[in-house]
C-alpha atoms as a PDB file:
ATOM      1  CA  UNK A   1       0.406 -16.132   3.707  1.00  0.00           C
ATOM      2  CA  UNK A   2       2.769 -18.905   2.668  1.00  0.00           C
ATOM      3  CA  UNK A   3       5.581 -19.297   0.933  1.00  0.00           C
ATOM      4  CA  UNK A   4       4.543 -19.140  -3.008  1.00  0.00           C
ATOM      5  CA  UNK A   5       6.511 -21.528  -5.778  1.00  0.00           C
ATOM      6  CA  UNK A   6       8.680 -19.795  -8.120  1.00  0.00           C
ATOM      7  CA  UNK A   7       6.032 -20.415 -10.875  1.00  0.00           C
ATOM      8  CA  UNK A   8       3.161 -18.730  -8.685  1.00  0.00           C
ATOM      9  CA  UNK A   9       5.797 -15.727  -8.373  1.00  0.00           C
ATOM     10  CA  UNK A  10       5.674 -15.409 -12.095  1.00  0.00           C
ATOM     11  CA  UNK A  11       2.414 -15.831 -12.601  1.00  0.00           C
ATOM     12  CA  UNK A  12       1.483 -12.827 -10.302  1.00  0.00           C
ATOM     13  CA  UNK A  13       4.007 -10.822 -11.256  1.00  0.00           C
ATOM     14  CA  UNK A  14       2.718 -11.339 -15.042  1.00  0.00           C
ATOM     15  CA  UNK A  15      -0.310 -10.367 -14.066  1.00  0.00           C
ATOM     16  CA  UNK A  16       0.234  -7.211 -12.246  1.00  0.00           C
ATOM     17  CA  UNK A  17       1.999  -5.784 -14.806  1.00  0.00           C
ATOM     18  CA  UNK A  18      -0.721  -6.565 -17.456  1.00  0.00           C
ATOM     19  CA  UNK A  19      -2.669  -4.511 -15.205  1.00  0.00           C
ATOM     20  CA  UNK A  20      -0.177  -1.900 -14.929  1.00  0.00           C
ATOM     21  CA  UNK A  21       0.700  -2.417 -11.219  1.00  0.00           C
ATOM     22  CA  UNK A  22       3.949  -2.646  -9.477  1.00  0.00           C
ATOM     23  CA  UNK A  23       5.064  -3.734  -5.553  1.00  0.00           C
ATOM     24  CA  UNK A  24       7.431  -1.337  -4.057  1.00  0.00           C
ATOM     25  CA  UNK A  25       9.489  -1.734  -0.695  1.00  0.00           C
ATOM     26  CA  UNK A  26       9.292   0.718   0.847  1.00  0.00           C
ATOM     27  CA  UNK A  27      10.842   1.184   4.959  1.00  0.00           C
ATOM     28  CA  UNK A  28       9.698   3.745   7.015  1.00  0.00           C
ATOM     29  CA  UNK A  29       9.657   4.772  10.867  1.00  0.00           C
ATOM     30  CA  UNK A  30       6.616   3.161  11.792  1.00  0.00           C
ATOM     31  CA  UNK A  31       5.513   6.177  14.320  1.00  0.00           C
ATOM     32  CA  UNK A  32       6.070   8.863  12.223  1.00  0.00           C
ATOM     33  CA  UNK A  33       4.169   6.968   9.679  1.00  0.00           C
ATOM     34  CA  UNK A  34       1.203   6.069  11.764  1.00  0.00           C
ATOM     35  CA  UNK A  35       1.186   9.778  12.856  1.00  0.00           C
ATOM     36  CA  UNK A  36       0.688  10.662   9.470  1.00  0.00           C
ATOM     37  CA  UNK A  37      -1.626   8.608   7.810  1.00  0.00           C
ATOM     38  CA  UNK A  38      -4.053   8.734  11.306  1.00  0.00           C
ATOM     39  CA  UNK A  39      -4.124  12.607  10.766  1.00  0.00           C
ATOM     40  CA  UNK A  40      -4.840  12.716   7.243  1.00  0.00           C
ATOM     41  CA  UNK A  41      -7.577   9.908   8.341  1.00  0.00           C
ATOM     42  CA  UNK A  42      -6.282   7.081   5.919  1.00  0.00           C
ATOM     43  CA  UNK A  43      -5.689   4.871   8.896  1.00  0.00           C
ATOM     44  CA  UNK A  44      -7.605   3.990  12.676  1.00  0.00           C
ATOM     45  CA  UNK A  45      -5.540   5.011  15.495  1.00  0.00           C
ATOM     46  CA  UNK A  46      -6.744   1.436  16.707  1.00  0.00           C
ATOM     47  CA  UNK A  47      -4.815   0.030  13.471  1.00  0.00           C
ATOM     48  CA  UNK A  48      -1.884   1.413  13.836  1.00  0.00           C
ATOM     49  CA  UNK A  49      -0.169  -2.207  14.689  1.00  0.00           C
ATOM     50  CA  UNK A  50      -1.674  -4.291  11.963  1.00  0.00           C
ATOM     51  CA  UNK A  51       0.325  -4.328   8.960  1.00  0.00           C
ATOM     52  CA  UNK A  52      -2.097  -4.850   6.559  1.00  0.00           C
ATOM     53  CA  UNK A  53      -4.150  -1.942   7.191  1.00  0.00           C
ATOM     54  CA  UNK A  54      -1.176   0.339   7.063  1.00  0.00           C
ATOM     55  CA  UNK A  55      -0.231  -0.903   3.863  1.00  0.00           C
ATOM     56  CA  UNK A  56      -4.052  -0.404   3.009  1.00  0.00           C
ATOM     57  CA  UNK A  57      -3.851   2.968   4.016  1.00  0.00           C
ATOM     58  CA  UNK A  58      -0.608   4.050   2.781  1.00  0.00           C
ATOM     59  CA  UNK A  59      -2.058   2.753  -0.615  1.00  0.00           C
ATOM     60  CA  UNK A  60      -5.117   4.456  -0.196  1.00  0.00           C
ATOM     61  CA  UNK A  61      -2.836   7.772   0.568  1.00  0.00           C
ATOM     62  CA  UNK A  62      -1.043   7.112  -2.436  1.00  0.00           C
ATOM     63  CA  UNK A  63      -4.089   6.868  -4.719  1.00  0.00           C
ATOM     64  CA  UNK A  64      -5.614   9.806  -3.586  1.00  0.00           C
ATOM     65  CA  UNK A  65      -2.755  12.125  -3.859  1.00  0.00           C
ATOM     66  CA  UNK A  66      -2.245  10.698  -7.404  1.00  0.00           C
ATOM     67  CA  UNK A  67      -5.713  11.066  -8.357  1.00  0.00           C
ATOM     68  CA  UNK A  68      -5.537  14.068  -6.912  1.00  0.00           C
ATOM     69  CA  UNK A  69      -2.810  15.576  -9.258  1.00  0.00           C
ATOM     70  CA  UNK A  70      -4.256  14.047 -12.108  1.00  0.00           C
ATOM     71  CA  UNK A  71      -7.040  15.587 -11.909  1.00  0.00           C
ATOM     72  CA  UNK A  72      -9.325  12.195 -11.032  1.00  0.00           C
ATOM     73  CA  UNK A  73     -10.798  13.041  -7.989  1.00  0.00           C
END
């Protein structure tokens, strides 16, 4: 992923929040949060150093606990 122009910034940022959606930072110990999301099975213990499937499953934890308590399950 390359560095995006500050119009392409915009433009995504526009569109996430016409779809409701926001990024979040978010900076965690990346053990303890491996250990977490492999034992609620969001993520493959042979993941657990690829960034973009622990932001995949962090997300997916996130959705389903939300869903969860919204009653969307």
């Amino acid at each position: 992923m390359g560095a995006k122009s500050s119009k392409e910034r915009t433009r995504l940022y526009r569109a996430r929040k016409r779809a409701g959606r926001r990024v979040v930072v978010l900076e965690f110990d990346a053990v303890e949060l491996a250990v977490v999301l492999e034992s609620l099975q969001f993520l493959n213990p042979m993941e657990e150093d690829n960034d973009a499937a622990v932001q995949r499953a962090l997300g997916n934890m996130i959705r389903a606990l939300s869903r969860g308590l919204t009653g969307d399950a």
